[in-house]
C-alpha atoms as a PDB file:
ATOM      1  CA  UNK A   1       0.000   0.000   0.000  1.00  0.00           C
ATOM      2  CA  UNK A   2       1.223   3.412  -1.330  1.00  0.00           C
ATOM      3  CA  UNK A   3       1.592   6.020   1.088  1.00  0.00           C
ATOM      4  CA  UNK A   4      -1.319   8.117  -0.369  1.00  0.00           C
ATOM      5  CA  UNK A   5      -3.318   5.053   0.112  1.00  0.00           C
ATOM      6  CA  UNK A   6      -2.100   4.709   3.860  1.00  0.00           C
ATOM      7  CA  UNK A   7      -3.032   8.151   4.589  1.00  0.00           C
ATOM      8  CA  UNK A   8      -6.448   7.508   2.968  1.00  0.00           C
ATOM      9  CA  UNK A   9      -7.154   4.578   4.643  1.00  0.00           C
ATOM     10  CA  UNK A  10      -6.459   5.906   8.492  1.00  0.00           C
ATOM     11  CA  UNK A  11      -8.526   9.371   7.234  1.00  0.00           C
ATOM     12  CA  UNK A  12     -11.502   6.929   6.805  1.00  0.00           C
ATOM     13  CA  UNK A  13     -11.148   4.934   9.751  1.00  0.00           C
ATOM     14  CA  UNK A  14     -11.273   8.245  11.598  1.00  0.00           C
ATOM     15  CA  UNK A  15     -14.653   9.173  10.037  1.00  0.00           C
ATOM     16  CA  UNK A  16     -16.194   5.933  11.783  1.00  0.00           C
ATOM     17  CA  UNK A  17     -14.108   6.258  15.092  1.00  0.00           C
ATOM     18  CA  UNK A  18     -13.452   9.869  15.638  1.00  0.00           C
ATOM     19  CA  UNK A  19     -11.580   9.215  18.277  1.00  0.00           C
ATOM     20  CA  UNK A  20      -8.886   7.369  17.222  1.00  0.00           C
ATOM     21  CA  UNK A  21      -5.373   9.545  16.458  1.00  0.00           C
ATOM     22  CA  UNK A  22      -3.014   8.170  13.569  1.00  0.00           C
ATOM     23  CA  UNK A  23       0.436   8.654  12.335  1.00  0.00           C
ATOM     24  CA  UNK A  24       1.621   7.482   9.059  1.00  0.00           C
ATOM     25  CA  UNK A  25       5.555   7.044   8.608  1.00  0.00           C
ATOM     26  CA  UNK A  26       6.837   4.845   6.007  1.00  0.00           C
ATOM     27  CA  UNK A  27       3.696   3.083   4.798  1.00  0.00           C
ATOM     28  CA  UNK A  28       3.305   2.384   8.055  1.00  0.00           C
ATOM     29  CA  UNK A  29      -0.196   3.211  10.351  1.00  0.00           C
ATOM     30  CA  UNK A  30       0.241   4.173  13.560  1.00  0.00           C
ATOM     31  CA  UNK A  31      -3.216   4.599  15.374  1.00  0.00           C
ATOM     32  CA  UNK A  32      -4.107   5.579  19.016  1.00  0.00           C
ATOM     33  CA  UNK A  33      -7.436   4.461  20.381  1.00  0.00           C
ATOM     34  CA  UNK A  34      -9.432   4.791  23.238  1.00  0.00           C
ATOM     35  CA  UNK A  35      -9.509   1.116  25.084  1.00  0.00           C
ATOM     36  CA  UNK A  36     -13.441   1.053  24.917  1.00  0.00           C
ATOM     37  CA  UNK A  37     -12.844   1.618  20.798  1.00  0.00           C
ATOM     38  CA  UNK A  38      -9.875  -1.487  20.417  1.00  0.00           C
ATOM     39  CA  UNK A  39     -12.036  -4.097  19.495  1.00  0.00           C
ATOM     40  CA  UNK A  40     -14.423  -2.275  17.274  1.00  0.00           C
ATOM     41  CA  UNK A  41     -10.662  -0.918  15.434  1.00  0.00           C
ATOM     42  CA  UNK A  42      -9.203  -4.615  15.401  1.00  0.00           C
ATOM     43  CA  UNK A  43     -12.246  -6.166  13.572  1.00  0.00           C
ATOM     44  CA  UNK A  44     -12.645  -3.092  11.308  1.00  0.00           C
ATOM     45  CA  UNK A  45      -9.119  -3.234   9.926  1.00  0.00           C
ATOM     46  CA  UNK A  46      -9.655  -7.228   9.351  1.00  0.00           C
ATOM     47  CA  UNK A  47     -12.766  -6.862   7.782  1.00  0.00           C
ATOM     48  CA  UNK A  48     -12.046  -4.035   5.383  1.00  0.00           C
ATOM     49  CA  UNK A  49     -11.687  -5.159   1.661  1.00  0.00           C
ATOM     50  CA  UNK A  50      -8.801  -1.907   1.171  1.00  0.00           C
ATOM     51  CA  UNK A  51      -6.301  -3.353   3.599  1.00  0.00           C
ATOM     52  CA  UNK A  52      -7.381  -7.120   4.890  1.00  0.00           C
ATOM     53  CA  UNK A  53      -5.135  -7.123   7.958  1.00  0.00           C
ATOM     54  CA  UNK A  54      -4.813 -10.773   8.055  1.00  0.00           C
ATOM     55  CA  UNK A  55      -2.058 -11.228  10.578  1.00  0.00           C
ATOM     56  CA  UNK A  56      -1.437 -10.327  14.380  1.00  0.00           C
ATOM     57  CA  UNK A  57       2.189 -10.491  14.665  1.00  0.00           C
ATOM     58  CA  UNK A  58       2.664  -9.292  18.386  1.00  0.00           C
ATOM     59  CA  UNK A  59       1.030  -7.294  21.135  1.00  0.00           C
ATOM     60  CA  UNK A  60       3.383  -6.197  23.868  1.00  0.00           C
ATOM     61  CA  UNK A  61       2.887  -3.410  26.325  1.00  0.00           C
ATOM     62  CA  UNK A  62       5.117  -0.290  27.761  1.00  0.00           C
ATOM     63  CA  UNK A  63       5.054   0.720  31.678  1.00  0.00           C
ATOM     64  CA  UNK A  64       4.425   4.578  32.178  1.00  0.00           C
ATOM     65  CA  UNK A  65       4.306   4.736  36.583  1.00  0.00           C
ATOM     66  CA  UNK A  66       3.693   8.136  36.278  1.00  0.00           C
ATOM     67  CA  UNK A  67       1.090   8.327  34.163  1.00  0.00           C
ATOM     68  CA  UNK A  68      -2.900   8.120  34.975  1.00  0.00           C
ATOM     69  CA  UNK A  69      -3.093   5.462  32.282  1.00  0.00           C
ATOM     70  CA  UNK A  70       0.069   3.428  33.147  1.00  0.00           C
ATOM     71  CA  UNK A  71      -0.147   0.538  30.301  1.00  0.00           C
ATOM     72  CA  UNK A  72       0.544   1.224  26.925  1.00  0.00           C
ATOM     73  CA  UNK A  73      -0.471  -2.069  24.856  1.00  0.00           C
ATOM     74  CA  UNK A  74       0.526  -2.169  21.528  1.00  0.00           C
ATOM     75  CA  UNK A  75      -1.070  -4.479  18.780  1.00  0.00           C
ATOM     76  CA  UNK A  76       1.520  -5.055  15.601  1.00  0.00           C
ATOM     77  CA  UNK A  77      -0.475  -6.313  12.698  1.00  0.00           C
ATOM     78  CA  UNK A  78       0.329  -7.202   8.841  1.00  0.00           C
ATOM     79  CA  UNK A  79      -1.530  -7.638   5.456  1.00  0.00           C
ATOM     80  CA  UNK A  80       0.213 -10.305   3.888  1.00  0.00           C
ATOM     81  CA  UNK A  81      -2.266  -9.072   0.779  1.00  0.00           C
ATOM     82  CA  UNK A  82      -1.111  -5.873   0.502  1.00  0.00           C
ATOM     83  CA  UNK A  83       2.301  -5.506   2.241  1.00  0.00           C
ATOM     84  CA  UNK A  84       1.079  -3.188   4.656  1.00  0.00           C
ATOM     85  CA  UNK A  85       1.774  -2.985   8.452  1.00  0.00           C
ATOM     86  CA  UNK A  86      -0.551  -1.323  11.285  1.00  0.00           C
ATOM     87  CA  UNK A  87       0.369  -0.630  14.681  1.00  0.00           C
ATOM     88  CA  UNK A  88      -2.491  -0.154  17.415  1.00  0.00           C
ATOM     89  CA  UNK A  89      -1.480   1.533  20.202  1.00  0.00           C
ATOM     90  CA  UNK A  90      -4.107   2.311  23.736  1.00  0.00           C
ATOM     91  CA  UNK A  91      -3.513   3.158  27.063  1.00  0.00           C
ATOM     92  CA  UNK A  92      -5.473   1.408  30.259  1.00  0.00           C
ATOM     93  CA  UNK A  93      -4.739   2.199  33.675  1.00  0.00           C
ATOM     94  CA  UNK A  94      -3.395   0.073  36.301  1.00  0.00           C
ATOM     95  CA  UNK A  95      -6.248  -2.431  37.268  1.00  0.00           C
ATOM     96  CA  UNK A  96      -8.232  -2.047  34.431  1.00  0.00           C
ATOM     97  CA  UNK A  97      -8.982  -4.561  31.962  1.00  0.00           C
ATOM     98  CA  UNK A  98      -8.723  -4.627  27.733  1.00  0.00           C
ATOM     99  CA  UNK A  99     -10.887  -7.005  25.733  1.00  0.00           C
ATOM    100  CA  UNK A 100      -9.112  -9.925  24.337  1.00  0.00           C
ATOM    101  CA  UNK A 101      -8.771 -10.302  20.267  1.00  0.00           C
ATOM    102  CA  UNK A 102      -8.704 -13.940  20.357  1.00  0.00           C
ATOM    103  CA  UNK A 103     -12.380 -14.149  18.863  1.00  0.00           C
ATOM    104  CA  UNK A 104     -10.787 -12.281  15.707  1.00  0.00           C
ATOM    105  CA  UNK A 105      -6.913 -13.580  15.757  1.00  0.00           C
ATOM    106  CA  UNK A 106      -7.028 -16.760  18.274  1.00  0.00           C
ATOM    107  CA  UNK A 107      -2.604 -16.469  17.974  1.00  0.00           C
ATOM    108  CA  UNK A 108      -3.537 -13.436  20.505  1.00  0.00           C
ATOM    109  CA  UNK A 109      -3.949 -15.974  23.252  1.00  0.00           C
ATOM    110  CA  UNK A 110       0.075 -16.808  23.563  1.00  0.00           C
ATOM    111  CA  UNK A 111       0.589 -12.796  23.651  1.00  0.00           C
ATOM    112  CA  UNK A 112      -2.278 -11.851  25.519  1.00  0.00           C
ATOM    113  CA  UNK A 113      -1.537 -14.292  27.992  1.00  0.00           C
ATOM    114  CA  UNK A 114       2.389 -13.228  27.937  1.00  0.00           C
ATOM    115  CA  UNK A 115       1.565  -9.321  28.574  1.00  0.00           C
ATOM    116  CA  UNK A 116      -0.968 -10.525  31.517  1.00  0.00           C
ATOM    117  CA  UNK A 117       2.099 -12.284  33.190  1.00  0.00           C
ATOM    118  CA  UNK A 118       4.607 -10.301  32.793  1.00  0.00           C
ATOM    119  CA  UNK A 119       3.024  -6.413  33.176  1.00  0.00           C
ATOM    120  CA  UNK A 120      -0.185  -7.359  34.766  1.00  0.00           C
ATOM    121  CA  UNK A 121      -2.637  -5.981  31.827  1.00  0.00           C
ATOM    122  CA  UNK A 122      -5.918  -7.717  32.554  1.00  0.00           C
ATOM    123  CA  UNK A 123      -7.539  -9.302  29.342  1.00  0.00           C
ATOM    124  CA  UNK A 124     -11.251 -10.000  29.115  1.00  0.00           C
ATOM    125  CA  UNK A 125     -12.956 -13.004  27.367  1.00  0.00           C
ATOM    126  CA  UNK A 126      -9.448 -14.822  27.227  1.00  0.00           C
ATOM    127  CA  UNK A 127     -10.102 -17.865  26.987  1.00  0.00           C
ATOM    128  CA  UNK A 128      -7.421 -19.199  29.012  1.00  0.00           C
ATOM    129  CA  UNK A 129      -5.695 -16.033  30.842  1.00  0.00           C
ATOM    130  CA  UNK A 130      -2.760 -18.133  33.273  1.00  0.00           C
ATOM    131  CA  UNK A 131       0.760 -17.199  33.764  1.00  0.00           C
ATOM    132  CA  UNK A 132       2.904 -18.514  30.584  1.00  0.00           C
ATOM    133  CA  UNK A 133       6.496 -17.171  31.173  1.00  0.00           C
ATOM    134  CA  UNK A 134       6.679 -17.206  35.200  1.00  0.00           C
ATOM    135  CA  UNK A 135       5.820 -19.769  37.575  1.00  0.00           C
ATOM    136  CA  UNK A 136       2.383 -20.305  38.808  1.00  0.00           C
ATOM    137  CA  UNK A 137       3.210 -19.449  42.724  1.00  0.00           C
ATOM    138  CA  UNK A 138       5.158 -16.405  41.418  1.00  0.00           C
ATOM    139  CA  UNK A 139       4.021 -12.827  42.962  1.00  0.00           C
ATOM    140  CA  UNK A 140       4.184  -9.812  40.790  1.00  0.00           C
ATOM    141  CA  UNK A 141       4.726  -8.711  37.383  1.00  0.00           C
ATOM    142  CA  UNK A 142       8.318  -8.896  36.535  1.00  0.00           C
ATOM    143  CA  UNK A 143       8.584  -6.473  33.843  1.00  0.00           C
ATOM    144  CA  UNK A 144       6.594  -3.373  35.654  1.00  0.00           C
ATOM    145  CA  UNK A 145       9.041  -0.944  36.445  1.00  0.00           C
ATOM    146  CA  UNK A 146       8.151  -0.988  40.251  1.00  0.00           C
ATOM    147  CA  UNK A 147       9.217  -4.694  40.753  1.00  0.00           C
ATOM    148  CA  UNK A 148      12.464  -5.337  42.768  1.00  0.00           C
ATOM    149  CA  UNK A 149      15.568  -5.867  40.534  1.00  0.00           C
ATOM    150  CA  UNK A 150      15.957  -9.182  43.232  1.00  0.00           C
ATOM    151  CA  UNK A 151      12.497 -10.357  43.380  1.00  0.00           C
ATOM    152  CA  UNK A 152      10.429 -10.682  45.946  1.00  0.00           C
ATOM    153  CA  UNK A 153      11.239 -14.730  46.778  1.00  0.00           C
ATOM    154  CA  UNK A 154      14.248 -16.961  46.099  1.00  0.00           C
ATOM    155  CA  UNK A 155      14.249 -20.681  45.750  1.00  0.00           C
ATOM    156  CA  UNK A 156      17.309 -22.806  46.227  1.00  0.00           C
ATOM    157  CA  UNK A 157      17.733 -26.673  46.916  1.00  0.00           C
ATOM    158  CA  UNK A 158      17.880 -27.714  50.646  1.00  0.00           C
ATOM    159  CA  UNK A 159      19.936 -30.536  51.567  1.00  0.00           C
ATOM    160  CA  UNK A 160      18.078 -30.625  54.671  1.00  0.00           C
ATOM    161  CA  UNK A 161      14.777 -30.804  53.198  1.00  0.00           C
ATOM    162  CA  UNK A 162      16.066 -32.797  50.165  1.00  0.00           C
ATOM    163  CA  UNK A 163      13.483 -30.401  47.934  1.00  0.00           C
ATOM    164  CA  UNK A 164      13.209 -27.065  45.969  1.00  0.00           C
ATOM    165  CA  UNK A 165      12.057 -24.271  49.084  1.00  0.00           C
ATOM    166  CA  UNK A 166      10.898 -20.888  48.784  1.00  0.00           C
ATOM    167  CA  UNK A 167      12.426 -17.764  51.047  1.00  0.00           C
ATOM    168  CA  UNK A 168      11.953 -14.585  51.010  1.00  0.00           C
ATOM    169  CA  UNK A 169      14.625 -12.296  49.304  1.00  0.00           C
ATOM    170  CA  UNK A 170      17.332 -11.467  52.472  1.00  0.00           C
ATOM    171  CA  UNK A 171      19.952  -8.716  51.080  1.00  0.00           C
ATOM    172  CA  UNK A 172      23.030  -9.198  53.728  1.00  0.00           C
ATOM    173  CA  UNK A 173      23.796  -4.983  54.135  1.00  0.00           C
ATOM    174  CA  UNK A 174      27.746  -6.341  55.365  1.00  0.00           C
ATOM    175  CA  UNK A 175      28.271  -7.050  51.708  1.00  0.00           C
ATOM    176  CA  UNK A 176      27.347  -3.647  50.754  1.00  0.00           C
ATOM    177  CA  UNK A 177      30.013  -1.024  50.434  1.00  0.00           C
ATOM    178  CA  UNK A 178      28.854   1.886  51.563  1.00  0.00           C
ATOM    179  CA  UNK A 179      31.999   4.050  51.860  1.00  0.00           C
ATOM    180  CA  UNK A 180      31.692   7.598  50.367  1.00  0.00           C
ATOM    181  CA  UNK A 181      35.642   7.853  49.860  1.00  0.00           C
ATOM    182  CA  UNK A 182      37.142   6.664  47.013  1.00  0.00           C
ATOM    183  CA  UNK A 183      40.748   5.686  48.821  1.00  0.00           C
ATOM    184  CA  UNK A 184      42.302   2.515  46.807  1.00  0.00           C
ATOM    185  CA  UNK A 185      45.810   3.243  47.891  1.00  0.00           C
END
């Protein structure tokens, strides 16, 4: 798809979804939506005899603490039929939820349920939403940008016990240099 065409294209979609805010770059849509507006978007784009999105390649999210709406999930999706690439982008606060895609691209599951572990972002109508990536006992969200480099829990092999155990993280603070001169004489 021709740049003209792109720029078309995202022009129309924002007749039916005013909302929506898009960037085109290198043949390339960009488009901001409201979370309420994703799913309506998603099947639009696959639907739509111009572009026939036909692939959902990845959906990943970014961690903003600071902002009201800390999740940014981003949706990267390909037309095989016309060599064109899309990029949803939306923005859900901490605690809220997103629909899931898997009615419309069922490979969402494996991501959807990857961006659940790993940041926390809550998908609805999953039809299997479980951790994939950390273990089932595991507390937290490792890839949020609050979570302790160190983790909250350590497991290591007790002889004792002759199994696997689980401790809480202990930082010893006598292996911590805390000197303020830099003397290496």
């Amino acid at each position: 798809m021709d740049s003209n065409k792109s720029i078309n294209f995202a022009k129309y979609l924002k007749q039916i979804t005013p909302s929506i805010i898009f960037n085109v770059n290198n043949n390339e849509i960009t488009i901001y939506v409201n979370s309420s507006d994703m799913l309506k978007v998603v099947f639009f784009i696959k639907k739509h005899t111009t572009i026939k999105v036909d692939q959902l390649l990845d959906i990943t999210a970014i961690d903003f603490p600071q902002r009201k709406n800390r999740f940014e999930v981003v949706y990267q999706y390909i037309s095989i039929k016309y060599n064109n690439r899309i990029c949803i982008s939306t923005s859900v606060p901490e605690g809220s939820s997103l629909e899931s895609v898997t009615s419309l691209y069922p490979s969402a599951g494996w991501y959807e349920r990857e961006t659940w572990d790993i940041f926390g972002v809550h998908f609805y109508n999953h039809p299997d939403l479980r951790r994939i990536l950390t273990d089932y006992g595991f507390k937290g969200h490792p890839l949020r940008k609050d979570f302790p480099v160190t983790g909250f829990i350590e497991t290591c092999y007790s002889e004792f016990n002759k199994r696997v155990i689980y401790e809480k993280v202990n930082l010893a603070q006598e292996y911590r240099l805390f000197s303020l001169s830099c003397n290496y004489n």
